[in-house]
N, C-alpha and C. Protein backbone atom coordinates (compact mmCIF):
# COMPACT_ATOMS: atom_id res chain seq x y z
N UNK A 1 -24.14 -48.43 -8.03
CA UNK A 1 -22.93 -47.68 -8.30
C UNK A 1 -23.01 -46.29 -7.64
N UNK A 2 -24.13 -45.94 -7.75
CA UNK A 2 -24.59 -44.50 -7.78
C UNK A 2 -24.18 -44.20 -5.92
N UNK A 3 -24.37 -45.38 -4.86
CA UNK A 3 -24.97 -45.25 -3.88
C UNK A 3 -23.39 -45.61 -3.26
N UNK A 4 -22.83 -46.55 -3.99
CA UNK A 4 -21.06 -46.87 -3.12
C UNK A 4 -20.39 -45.52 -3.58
N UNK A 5 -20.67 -44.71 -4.98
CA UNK A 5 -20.06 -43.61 -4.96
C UNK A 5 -20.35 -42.52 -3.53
N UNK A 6 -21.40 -42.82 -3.12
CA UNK A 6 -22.02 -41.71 -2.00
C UNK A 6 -21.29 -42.14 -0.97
N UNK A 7 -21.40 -43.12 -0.88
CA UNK A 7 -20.69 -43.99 0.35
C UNK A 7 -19.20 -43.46 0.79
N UNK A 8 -18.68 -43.25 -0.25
CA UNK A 8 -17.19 -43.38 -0.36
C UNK A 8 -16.58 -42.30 -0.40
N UNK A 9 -17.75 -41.17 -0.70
CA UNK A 9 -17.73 -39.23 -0.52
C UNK A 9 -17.39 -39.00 1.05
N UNK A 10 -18.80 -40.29 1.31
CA UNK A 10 -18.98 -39.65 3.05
C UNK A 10 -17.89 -39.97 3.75
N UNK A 11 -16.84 -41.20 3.01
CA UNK A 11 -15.66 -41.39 4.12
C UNK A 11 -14.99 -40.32 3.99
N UNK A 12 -15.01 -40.04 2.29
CA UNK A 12 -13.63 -38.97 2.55
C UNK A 12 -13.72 -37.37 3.00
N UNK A 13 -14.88 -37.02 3.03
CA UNK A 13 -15.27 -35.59 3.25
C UNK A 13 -14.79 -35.60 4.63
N UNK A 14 -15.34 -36.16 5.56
CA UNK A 14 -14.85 -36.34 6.92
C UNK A 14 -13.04 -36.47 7.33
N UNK A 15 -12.14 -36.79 6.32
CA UNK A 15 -10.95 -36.80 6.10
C UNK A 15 -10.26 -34.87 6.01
N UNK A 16 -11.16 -34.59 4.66
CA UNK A 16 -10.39 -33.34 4.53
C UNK A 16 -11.58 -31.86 4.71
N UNK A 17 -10.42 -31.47 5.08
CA UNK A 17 -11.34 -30.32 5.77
C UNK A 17 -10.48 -28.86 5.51
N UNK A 18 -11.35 -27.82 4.96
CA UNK A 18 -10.55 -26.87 4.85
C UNK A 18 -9.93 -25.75 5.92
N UNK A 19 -9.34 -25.52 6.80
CA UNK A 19 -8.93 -24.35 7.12
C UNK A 19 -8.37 -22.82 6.89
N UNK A 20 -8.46 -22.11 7.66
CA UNK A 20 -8.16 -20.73 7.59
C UNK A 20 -8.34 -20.25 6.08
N UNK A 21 -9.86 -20.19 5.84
CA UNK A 21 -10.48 -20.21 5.04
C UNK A 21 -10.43 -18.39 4.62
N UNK A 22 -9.74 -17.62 3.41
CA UNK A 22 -9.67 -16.61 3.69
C UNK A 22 -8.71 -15.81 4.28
N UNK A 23 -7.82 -16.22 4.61
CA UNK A 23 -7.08 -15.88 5.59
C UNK A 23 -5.67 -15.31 4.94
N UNK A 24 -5.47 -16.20 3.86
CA UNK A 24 -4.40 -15.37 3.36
C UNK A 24 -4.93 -14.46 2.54
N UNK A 25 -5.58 -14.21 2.23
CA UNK A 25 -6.16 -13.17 1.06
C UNK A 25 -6.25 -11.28 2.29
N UNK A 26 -6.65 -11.69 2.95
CA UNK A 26 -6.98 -10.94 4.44
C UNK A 26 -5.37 -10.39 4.61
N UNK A 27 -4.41 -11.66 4.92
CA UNK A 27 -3.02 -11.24 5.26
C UNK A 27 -2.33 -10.54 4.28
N UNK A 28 -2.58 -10.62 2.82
CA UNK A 28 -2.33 -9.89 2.06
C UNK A 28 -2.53 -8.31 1.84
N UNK A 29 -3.70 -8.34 2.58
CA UNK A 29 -4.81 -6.71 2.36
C UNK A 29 -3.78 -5.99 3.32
N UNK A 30 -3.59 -6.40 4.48
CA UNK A 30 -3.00 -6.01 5.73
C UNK A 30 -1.68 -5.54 5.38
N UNK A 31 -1.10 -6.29 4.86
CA UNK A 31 0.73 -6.41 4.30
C UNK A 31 0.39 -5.35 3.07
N UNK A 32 -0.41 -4.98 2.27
CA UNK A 32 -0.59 -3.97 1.32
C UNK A 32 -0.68 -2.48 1.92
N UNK A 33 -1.62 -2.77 2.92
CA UNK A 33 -2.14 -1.29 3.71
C UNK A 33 -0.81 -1.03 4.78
N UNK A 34 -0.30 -1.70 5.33
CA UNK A 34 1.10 -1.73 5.69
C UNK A 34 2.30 -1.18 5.26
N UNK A 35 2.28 -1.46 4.21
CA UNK A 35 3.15 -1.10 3.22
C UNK A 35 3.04 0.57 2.73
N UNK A 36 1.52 0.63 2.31
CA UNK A 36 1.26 2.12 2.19
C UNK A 36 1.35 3.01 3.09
N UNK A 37 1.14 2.66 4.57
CA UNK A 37 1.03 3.66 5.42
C UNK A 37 2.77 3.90 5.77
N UNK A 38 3.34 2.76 5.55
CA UNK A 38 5.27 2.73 5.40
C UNK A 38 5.77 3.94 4.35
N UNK A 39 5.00 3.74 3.31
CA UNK A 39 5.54 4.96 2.05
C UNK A 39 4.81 5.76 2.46
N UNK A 40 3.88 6.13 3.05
CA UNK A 40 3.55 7.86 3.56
C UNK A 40 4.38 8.10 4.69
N UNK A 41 4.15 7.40 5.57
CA UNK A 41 5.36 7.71 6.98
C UNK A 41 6.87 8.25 6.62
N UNK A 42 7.27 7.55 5.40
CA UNK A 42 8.72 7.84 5.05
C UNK A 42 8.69 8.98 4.50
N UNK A 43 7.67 9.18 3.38
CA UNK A 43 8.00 10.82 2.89
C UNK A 43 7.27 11.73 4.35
N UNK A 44 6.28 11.34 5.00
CA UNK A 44 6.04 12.89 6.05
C UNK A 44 7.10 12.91 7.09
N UNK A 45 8.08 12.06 7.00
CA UNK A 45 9.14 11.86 7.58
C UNK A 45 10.24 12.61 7.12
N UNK A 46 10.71 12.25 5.87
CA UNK A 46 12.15 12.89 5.59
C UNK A 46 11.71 14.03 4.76
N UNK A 47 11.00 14.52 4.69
CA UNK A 47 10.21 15.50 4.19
C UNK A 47 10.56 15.96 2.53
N UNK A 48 11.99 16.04 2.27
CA UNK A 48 12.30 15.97 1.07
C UNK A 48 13.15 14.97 0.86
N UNK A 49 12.45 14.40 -0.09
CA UNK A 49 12.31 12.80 -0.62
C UNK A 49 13.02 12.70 -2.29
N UNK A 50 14.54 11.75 -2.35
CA UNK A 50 14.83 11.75 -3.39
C UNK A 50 14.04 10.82 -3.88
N UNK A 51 13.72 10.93 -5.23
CA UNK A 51 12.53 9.62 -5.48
C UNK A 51 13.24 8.61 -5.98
N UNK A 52 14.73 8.66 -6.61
CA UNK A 52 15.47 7.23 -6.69
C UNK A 52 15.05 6.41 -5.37
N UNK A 53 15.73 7.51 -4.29
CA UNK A 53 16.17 6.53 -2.79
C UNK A 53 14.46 5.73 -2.45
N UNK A 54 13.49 6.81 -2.63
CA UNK A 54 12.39 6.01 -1.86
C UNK A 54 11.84 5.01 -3.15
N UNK A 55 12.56 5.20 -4.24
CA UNK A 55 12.40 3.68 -4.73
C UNK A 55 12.89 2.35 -4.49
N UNK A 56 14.31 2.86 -4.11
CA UNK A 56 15.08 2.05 -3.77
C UNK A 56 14.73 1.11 -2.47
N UNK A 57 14.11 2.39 -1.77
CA UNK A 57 13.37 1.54 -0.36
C UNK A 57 12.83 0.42 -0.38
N UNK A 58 11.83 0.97 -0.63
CA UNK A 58 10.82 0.15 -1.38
C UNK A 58 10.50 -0.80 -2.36
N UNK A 59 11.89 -1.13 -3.12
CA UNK A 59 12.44 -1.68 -4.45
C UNK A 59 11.20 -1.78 -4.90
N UNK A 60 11.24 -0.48 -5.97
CA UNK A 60 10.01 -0.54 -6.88
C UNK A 60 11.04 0.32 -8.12
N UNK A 61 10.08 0.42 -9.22
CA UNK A 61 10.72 1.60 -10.55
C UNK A 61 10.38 3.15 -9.54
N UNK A 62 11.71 4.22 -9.97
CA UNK A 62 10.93 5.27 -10.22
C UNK A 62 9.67 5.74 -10.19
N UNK A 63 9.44 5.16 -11.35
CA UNK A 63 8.27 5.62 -12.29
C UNK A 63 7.01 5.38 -11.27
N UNK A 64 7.21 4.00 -10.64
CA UNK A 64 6.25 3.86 -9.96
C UNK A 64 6.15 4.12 -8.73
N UNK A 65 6.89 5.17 -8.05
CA UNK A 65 7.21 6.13 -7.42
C UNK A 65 6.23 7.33 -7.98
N UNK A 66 6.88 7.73 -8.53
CA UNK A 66 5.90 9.40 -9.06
C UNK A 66 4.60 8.97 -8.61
N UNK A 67 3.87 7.68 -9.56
CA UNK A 67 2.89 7.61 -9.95
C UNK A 67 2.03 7.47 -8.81
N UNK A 68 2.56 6.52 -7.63
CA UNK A 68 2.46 6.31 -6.41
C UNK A 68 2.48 7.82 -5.20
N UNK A 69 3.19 8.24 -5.84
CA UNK A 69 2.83 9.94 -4.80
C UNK A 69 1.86 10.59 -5.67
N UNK A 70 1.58 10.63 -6.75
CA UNK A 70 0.86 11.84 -7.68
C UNK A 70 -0.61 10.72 -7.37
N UNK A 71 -1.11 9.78 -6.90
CA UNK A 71 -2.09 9.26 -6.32
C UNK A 71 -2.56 9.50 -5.15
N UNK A 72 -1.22 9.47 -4.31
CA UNK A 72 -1.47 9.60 -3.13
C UNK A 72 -2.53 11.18 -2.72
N UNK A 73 -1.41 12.05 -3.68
CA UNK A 73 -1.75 13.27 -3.35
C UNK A 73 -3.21 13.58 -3.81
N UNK A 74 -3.70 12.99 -4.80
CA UNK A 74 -5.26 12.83 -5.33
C UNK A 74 -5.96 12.37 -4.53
N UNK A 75 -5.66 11.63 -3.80
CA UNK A 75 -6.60 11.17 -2.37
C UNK A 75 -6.04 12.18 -0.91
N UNK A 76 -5.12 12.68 -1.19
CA UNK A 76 -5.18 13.72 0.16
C UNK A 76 -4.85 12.98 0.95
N UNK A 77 -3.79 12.38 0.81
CA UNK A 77 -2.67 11.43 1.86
C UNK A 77 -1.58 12.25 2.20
N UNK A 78 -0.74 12.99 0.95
CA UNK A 78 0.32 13.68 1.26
C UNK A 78 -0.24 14.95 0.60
N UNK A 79 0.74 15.85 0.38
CA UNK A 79 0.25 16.95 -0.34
C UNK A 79 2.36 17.26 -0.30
N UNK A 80 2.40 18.17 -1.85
CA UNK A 80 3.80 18.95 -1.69
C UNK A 80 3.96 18.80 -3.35
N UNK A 81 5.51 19.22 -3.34
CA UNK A 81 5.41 19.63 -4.90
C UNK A 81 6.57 18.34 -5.12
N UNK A 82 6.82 18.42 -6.84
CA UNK A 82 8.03 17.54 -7.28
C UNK A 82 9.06 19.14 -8.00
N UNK A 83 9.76 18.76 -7.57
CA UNK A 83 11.14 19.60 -8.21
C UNK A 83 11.85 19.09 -9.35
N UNK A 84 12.41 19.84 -10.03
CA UNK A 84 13.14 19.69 -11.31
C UNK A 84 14.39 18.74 -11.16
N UNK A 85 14.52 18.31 -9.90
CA UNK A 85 15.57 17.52 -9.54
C UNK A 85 15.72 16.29 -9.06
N UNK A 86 14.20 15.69 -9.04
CA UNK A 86 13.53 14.13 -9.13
C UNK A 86 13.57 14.13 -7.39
N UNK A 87 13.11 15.14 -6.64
CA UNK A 87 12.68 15.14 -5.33
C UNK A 87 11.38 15.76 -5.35
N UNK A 88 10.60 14.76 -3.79
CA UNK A 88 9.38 15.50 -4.01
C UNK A 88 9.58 15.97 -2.54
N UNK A 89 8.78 17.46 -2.74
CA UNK A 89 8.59 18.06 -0.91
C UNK A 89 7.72 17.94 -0.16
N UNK A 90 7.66 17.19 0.55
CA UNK A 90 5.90 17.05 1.43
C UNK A 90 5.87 18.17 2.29
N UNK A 91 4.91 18.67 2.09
CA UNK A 91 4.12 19.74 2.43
C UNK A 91 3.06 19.22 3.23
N UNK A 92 3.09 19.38 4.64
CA UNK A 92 1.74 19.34 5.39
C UNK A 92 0.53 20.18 5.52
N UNK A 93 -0.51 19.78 5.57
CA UNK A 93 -1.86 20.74 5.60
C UNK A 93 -1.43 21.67 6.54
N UNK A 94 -1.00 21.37 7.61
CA UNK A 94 -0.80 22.67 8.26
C UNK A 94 -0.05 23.88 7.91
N UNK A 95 1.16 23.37 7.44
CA UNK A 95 2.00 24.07 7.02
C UNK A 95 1.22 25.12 5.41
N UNK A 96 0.64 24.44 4.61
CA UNK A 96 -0.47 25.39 3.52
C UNK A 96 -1.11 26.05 4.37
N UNK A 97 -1.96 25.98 5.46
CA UNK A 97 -2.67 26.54 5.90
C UNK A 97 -2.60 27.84 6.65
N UNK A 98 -1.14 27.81 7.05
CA UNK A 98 -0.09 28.34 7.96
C UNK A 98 0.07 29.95 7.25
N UNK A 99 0.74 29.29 5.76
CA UNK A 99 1.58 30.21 4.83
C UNK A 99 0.54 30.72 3.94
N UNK A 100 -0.68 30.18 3.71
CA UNK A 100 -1.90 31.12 2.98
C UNK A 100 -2.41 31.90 4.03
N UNK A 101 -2.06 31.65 5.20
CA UNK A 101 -2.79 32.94 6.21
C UNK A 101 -2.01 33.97 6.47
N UNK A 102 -0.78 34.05 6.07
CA UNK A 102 0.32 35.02 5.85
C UNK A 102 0.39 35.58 5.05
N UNK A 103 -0.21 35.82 3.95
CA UNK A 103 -0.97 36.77 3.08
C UNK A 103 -1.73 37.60 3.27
């Protein structure tokens, strides 16, 4: 029994075979990091950023907006302030660097 079970492995192993092993998991990483370098480009782009609209972009919440720039800015991707009026201002390093030497 033991030995027609073996038998009958070896036909079918030779049948199926896996491909692109990894590959979507990979295409995923890519389409993520994609995506992020899309939401920094857009705010160092329009520089003041309503955070409805770049939710809207992006169809995400708000919320996960803020949370998504107030990260960013913890890693030193963007830098700028949020206003009392649900816009945030991106502020470039240069531009800090610029206006603290004008003091």
């Amino acid at each position: 029994k033991e030995k027609a079970e073996q038998e009958e492995y070896e036909q079918w192993k030779d049948l199926i075979s896996v491909e692109n092993e990894g590959d979507q998991e990979a295409e995923l990483q890519e389409e993520s990091q994609g995506l992020l370098n899309e939401f920094i480009d857009y705010i160092k782009e329009h520089k003041v950023v309503v955070l409805e609209e770049l939710a809207a972009e992006f169809k995400i919440r708000t919320e996960d907006v803020v949370s998504r720039v107030q990260a960013l800015e913890r890693m030193g991707s963007v830098s700028g302030v949020f206003d009392d009026r649900g816009k945030f201002i991106y502020v470039s390093r240069e531009e800090v660097s610029r206006n603290s030497s004008l003091r």
